[in-house]
N, C-alpha and C. Protein backbone atom coordinates (compact mmCIF):
# COMPACT_ATOMS: atom_id res chain seq x y z
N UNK A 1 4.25 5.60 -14.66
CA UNK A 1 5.63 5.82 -15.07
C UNK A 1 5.60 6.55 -16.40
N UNK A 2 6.81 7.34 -16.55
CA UNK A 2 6.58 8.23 -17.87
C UNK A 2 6.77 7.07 -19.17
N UNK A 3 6.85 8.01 -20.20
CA UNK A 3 7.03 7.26 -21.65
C UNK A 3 8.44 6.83 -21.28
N UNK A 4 9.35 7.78 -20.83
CA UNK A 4 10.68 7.47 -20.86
C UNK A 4 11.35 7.15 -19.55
N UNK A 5 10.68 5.97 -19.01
CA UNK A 5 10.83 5.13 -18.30
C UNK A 5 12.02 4.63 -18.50
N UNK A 6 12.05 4.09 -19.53
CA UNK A 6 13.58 2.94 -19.23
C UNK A 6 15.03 4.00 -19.15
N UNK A 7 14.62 5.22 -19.27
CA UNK A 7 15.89 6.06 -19.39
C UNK A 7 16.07 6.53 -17.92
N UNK A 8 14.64 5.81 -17.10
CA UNK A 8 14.86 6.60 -15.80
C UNK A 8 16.56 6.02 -15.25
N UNK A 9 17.06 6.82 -14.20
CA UNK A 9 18.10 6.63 -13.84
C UNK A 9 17.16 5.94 -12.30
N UNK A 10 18.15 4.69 -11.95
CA UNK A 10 17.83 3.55 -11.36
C UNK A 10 18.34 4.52 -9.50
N UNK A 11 17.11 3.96 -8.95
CA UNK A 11 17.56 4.17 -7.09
C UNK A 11 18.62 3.52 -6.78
N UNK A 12 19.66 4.24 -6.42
CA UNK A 12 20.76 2.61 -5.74
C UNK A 12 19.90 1.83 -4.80
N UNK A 13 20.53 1.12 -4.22
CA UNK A 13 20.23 -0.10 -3.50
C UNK A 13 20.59 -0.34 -2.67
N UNK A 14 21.22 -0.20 -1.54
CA UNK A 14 21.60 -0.48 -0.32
C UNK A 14 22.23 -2.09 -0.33
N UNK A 15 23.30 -2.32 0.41
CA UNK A 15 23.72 -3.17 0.66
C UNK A 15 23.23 -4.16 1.29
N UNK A 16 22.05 -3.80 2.72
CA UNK A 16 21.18 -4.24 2.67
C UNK A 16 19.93 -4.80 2.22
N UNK A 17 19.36 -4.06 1.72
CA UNK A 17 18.50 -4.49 0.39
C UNK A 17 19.03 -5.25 -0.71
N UNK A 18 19.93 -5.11 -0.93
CA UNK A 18 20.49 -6.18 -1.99
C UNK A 18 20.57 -7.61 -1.24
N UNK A 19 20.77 -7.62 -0.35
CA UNK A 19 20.75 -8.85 0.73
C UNK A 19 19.79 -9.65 0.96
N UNK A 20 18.19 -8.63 1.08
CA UNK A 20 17.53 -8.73 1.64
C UNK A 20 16.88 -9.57 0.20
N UNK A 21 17.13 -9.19 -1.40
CA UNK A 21 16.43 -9.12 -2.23
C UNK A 21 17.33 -10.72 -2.61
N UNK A 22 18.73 -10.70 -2.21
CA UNK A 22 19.27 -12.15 -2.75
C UNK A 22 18.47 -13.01 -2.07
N UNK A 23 18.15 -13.02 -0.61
CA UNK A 23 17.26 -14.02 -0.01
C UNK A 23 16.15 -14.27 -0.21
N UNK A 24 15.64 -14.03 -1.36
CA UNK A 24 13.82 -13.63 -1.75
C UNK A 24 14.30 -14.39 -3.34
N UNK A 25 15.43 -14.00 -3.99
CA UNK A 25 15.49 -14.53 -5.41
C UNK A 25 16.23 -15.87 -5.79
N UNK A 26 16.66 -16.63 -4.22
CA UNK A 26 17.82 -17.55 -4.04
C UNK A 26 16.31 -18.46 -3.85
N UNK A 27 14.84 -17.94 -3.52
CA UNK A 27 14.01 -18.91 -2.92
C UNK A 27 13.35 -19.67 -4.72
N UNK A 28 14.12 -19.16 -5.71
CA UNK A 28 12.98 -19.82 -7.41
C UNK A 28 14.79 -20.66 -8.05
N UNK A 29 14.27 -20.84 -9.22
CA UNK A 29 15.32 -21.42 -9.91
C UNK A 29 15.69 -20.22 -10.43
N UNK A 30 17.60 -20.36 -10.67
CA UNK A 30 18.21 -19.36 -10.94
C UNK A 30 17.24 -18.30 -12.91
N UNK A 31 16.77 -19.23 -13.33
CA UNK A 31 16.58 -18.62 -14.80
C UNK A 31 15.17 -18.17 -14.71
N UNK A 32 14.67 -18.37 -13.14
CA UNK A 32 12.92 -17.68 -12.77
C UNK A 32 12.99 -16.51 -12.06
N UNK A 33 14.20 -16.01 -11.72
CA UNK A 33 14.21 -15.09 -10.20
C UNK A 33 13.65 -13.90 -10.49
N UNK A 34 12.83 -13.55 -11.45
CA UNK A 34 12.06 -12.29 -11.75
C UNK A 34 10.30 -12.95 -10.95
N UNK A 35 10.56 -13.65 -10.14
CA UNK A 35 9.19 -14.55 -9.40
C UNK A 35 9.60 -13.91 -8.51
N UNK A 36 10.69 -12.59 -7.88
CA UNK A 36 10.93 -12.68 -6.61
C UNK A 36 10.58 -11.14 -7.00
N UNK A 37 9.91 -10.66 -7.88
CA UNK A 37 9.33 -9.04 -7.82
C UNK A 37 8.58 -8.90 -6.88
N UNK A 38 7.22 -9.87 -6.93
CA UNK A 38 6.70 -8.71 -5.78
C UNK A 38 7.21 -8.81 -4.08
N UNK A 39 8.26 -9.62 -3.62
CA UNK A 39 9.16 -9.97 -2.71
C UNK A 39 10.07 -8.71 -2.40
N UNK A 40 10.34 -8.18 -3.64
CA UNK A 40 11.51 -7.07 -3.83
C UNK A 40 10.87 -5.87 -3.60
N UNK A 41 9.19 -5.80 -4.64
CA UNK A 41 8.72 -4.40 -4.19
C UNK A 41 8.42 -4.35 -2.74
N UNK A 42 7.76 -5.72 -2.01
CA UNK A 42 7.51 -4.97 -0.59
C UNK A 42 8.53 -4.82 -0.07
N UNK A 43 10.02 -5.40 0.30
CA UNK A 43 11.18 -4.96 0.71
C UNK A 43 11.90 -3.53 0.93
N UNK A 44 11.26 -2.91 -0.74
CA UNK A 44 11.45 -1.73 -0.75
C UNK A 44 10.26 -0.75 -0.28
N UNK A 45 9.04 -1.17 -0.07
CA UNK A 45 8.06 -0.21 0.47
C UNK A 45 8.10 -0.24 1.88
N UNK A 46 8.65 -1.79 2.91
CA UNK A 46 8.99 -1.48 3.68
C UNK A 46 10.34 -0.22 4.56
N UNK A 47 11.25 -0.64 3.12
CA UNK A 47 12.19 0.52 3.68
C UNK A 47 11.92 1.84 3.52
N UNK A 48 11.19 2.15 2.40
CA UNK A 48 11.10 3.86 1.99
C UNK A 48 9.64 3.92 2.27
N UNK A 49 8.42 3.40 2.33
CA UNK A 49 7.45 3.31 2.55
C UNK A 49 6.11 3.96 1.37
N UNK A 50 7.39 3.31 0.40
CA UNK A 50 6.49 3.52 -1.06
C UNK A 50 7.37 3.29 -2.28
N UNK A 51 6.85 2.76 -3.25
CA UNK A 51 7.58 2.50 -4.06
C UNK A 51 7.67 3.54 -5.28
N UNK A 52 9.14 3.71 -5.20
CA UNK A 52 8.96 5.40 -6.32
C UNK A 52 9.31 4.35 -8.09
N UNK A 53 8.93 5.48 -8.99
CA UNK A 53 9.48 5.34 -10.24
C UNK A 53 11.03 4.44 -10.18
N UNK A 54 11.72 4.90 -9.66
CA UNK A 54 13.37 5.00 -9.49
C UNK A 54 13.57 3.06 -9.11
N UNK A 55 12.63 3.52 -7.91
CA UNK A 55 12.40 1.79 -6.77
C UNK A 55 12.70 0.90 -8.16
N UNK A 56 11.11 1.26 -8.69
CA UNK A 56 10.88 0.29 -9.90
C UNK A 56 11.70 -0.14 -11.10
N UNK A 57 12.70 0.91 -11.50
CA UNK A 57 13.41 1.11 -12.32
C UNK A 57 15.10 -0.10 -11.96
N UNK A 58 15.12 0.02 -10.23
CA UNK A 58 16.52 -0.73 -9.92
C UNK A 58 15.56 -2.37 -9.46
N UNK A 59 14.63 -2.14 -9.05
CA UNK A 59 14.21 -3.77 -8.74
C UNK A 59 14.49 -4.46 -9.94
N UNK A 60 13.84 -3.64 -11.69
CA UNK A 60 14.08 -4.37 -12.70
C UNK A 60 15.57 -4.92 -13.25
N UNK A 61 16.12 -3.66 -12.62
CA UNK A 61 17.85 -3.86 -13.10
C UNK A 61 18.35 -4.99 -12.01
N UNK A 62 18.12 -4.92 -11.02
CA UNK A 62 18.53 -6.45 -10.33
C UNK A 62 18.03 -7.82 -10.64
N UNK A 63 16.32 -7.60 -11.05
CA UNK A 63 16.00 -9.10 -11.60
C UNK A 63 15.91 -9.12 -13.30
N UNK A 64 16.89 -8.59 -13.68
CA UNK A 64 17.11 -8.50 -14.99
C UNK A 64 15.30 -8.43 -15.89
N UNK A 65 14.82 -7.62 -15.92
CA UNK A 65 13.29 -7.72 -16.27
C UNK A 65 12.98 -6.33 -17.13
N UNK A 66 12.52 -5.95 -17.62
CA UNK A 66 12.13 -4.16 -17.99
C UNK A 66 11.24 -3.82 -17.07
N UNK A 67 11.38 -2.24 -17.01
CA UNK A 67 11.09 -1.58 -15.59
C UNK A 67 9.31 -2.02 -16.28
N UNK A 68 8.70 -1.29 -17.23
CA UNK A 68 7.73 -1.82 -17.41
C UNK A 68 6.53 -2.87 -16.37
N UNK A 69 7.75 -4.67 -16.53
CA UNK A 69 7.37 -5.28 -16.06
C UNK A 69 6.88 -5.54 -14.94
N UNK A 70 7.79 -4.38 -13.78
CA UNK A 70 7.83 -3.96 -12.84
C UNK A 70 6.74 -2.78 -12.15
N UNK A 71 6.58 -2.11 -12.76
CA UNK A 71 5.60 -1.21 -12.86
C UNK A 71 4.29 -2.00 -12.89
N UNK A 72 3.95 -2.72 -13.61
CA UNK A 72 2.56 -3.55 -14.00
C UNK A 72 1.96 -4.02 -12.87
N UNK A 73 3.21 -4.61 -12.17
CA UNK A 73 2.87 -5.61 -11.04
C UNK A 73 2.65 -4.42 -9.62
N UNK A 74 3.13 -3.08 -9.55
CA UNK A 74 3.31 -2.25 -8.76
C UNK A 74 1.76 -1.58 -8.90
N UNK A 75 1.12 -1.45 -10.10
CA UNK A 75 0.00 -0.92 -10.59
C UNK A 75 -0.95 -2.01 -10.41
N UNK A 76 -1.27 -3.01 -10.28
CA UNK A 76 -1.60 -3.87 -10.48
C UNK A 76 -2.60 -4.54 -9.13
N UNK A 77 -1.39 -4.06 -8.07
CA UNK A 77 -2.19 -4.64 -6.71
C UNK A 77 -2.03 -3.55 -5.59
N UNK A 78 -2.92 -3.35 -5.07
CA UNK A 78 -3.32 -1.67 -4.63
C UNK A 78 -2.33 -2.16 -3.01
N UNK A 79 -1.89 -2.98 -2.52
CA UNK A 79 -0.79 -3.19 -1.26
C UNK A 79 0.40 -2.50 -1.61
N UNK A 80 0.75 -2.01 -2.77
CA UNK A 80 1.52 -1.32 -3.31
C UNK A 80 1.42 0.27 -3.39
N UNK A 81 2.64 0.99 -2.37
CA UNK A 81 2.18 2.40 -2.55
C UNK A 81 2.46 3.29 -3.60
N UNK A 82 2.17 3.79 -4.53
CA UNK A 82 2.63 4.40 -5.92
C UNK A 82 3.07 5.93 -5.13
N UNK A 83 3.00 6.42 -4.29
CA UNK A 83 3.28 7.68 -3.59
C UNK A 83 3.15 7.75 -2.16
N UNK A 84 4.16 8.59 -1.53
CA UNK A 84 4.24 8.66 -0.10
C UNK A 84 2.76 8.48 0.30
N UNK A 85 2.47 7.94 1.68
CA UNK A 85 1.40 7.60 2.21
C UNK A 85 1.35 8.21 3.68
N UNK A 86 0.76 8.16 4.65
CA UNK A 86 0.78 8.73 5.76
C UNK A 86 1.56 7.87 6.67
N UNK A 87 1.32 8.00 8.07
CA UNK A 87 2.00 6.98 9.33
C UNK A 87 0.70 5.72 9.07
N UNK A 88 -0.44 6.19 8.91
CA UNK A 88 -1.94 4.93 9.30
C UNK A 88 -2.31 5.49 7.76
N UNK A 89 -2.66 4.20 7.22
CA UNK A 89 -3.41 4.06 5.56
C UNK A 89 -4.35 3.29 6.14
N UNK A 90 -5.34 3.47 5.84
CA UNK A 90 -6.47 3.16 5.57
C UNK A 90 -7.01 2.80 4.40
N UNK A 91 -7.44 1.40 4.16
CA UNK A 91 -8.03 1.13 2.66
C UNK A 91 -9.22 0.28 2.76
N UNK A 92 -10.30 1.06 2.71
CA UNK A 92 -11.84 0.65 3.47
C UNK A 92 -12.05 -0.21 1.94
N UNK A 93 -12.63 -1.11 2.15
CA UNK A 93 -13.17 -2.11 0.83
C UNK A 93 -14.56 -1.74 0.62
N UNK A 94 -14.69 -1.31 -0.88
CA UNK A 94 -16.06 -0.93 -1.87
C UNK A 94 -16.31 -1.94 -2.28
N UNK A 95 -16.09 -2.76 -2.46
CA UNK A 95 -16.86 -3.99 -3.39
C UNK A 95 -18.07 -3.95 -2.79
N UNK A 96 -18.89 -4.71 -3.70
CA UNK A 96 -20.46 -5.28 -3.47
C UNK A 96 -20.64 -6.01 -2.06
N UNK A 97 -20.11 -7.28 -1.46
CA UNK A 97 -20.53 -6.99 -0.24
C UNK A 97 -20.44 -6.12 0.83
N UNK A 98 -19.23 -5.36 0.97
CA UNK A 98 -19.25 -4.43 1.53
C UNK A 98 -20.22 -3.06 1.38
N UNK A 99 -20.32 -2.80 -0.17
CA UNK A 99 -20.95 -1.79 -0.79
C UNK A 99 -22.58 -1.90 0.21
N UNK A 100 -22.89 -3.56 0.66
CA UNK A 100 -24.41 -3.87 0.87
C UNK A 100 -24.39 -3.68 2.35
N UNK A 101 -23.57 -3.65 3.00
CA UNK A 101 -23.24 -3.56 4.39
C UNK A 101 -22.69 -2.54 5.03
N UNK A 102 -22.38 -1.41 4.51
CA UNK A 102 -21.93 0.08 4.48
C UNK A 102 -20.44 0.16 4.38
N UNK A 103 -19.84 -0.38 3.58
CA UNK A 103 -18.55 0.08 2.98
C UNK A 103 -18.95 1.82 2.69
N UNK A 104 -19.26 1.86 1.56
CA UNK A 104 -19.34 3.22 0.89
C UNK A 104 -19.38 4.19 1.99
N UNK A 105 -20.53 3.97 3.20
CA UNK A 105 -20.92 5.12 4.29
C UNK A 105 -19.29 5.28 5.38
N UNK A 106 -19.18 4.11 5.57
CA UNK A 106 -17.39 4.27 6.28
C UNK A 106 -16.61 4.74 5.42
N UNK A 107 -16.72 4.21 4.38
CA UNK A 107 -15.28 5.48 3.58
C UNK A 107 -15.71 6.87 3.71
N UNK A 108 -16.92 7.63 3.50
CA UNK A 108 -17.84 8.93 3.79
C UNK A 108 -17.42 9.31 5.16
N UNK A 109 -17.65 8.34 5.94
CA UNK A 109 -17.60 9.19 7.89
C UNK A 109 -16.21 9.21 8.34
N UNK A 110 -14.75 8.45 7.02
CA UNK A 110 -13.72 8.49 7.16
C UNK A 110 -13.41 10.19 6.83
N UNK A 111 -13.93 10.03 5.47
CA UNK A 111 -13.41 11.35 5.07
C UNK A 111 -14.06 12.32 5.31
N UNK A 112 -14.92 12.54 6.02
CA UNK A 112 -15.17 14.47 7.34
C UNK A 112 -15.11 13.46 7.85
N UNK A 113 -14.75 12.66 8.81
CA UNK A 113 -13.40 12.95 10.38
C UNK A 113 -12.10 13.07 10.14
N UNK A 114 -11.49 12.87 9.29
CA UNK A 114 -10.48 12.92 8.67
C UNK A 114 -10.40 14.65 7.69
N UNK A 115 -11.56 15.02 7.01
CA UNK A 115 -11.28 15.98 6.14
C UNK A 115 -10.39 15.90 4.89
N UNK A 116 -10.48 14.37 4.62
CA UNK A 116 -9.79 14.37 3.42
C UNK A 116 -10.79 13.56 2.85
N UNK A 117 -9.97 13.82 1.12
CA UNK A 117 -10.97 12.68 0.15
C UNK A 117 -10.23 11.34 0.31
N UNK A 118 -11.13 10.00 -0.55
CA UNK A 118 -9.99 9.04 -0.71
C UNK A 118 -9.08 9.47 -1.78
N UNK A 119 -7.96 8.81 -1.39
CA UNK A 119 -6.75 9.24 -2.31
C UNK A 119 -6.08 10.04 -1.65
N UNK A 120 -6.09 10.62 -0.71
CA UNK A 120 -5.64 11.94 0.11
C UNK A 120 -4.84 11.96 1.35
N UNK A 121 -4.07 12.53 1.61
CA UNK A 121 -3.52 12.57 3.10
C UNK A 121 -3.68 13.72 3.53
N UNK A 122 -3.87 13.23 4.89
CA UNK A 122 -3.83 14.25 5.53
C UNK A 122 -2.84 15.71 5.85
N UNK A 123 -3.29 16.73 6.13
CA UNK A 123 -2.23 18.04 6.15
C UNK A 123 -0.93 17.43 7.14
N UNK A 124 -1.16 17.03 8.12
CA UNK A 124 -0.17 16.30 9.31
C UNK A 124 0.51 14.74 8.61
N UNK A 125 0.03 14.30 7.89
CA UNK A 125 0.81 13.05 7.02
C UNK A 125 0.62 12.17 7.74
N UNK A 126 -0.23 12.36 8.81
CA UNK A 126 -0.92 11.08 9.56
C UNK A 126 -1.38 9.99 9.11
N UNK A 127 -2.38 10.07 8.36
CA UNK A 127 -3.48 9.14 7.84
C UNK A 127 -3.46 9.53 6.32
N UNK A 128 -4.08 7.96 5.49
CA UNK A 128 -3.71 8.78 3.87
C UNK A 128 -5.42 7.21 4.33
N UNK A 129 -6.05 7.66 3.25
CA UNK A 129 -7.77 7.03 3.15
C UNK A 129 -7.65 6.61 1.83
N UNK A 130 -7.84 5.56 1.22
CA UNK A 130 -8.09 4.71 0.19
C UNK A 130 -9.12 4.00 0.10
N UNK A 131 -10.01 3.72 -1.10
CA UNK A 131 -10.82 2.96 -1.31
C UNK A 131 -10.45 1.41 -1.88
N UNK A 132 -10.24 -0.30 -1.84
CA UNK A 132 -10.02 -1.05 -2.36
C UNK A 132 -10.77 -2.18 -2.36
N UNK A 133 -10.41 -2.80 -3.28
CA UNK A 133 -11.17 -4.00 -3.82
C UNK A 133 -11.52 -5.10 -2.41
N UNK A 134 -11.59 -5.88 -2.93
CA UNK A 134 -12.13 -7.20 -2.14
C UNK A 134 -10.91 -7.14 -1.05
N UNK A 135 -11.17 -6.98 0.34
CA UNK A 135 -10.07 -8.21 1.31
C UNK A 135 -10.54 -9.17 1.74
N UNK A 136 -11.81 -10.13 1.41
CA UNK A 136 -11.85 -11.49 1.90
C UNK A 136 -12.27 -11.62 2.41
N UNK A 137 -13.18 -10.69 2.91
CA UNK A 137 -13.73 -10.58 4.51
C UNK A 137 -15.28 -9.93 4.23
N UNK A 138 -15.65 -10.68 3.45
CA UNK A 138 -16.72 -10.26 3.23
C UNK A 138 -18.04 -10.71 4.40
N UNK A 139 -18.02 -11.43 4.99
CA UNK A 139 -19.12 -11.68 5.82
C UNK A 139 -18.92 -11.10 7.46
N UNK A 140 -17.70 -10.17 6.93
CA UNK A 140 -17.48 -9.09 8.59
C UNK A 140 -17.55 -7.74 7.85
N UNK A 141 -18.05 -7.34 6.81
CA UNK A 141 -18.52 -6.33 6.56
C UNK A 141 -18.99 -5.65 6.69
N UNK A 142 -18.52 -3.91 6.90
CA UNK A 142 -17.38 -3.62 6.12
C UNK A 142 -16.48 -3.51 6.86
N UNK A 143 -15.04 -3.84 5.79
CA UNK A 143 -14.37 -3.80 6.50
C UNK A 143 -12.99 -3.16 5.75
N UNK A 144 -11.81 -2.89 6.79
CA UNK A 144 -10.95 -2.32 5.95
C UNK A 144 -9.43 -2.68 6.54
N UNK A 145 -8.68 -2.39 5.98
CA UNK A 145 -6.92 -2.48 6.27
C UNK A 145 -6.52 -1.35 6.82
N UNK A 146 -5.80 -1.71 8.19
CA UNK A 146 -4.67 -0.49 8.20
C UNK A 146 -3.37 -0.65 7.96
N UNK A 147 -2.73 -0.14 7.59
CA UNK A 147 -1.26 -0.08 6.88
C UNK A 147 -1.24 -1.83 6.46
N UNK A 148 -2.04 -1.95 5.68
CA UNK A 148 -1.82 -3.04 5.31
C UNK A 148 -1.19 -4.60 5.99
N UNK A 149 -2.07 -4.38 6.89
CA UNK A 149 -1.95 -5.48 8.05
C UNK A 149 -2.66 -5.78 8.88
N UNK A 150 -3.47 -4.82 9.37
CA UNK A 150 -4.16 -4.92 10.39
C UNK A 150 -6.20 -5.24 9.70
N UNK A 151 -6.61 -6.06 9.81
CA UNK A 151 -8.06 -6.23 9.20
C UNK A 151 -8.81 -6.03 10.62
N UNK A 152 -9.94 -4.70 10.07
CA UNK A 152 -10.74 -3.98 11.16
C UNK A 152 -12.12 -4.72 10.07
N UNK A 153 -13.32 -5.10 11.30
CA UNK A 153 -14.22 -5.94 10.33
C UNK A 153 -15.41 -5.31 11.57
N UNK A 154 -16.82 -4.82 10.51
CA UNK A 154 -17.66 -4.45 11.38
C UNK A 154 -17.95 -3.02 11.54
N UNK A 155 -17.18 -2.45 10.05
CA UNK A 155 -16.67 -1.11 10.80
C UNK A 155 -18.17 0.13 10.54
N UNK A 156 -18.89 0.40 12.03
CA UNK A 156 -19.69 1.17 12.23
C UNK A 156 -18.80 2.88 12.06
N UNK A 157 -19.44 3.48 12.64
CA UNK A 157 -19.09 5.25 12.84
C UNK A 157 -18.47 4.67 14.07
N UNK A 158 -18.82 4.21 14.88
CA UNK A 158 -18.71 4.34 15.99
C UNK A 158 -17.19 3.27 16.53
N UNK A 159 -17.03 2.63 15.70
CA UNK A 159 -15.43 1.88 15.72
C UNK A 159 -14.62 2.76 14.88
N UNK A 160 -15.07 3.49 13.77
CA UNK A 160 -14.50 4.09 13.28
C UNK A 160 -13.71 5.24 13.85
N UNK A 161 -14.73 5.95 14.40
CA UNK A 161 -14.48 7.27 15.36
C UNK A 161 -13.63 6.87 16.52
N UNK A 162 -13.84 5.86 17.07
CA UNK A 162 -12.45 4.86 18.05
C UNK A 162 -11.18 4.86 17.67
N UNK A 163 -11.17 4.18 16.57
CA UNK A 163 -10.11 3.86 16.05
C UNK A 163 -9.12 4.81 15.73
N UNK A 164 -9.81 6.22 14.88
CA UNK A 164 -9.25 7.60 14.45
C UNK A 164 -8.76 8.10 15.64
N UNK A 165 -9.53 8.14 17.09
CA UNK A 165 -9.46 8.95 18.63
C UNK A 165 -8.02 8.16 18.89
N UNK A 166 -8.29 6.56 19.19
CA UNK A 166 -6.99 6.36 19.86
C UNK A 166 -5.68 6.30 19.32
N UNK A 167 -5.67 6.17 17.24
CA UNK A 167 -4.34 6.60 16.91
C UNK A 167 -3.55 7.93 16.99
N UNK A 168 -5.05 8.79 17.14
CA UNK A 168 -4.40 10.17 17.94
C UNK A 168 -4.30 10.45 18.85
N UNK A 169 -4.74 10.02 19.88
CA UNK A 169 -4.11 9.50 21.39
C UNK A 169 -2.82 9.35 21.26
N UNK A 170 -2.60 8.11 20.46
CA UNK A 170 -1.20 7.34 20.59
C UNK A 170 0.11 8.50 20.42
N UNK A 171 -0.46 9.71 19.13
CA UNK A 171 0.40 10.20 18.94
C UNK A 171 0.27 11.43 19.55
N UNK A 172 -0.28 11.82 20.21
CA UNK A 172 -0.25 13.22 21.45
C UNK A 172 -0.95 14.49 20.58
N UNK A 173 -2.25 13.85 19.76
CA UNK A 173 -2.60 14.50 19.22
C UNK A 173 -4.08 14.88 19.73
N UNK A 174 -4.78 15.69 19.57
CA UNK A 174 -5.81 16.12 20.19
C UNK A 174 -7.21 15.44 19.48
């Protein structure tokens, strides 16, 4: 977020989303409901499918907080998209057990079949490839997230190259 953050002018909010965000801040005591941020950011990454500057700027103005605060927690935990992402994210885990079990080589055979780096999306906005920390799953290593939900564990070239074939299957892609 820039220096002049707090001057950003705030995303409205949808009537829905405001709804969605009272039922998430009705769940703490009324003088805690800034406990219902990261509730609010995924709300909003579900609807826009990333959380912009702006996002961050009106989540704070609803749970009365500085955008700052908001930002920290957005920066903070990589389930959080800081910029548009593709249809399929991919976020293969580098840590050390993975690192010992070929994390590093699956993020590599991601990016030439893919042709992108991590950090990157694709030209078609298909797929966006990320590298992240620990998911927990260390003794099915390596392993990785898709759109942040789905845990793929085990992941050879050869599940890999599956996995890439049939989401482009799915989408009538060659």
């Amino acid at each position: 977020m820039s220096a002049n953050a707090s001057t950003t002018a705030a995303a409205p909010l949808s009537d829905a989303t405001r709804e969605r965000f009272a039922r998430e801040v009705a769940k703490y005591p009324a003088d805690q409901k800034q406990s219902a941020v990261m509730a609010c950011l995924s709300i909003v990454q579900q609807e826009q499918g990333w959380v912009s500057p702006e996002s961050e700027v009106a989540i704070a103005a609803y749970l009365d907080m500085p955008p700052i605060a908001v930002h920290e927690v957005t920066t903070f935990y990589n389930m959080y998209n800081q910029q548009p992402v593709g249809r399929y994210k991919f976020a293969v885990c580098t840590n050390l057990p993975c690192q010992l079990r070929g994390g590093q080589a699956a993020l590599k055979y991601l990016e030439n079949k893919l042709s992108i780096h991590a950090g990157e999306t694709t030209p078609d906005g298909r797929f966006t490839l990320q590298q992240c920390e620990c998911l927990g799953a260390c003794a099915d290593a390596p392993v990785m997230l898709v759109n942040d939900r789905t845990m793929c564990s085990f992941m050879s070239d050869d599940k890999l190259r599956q996995l890439v074939d049939e989401l482009n299957q799915a989408e009538g892609a060659q």
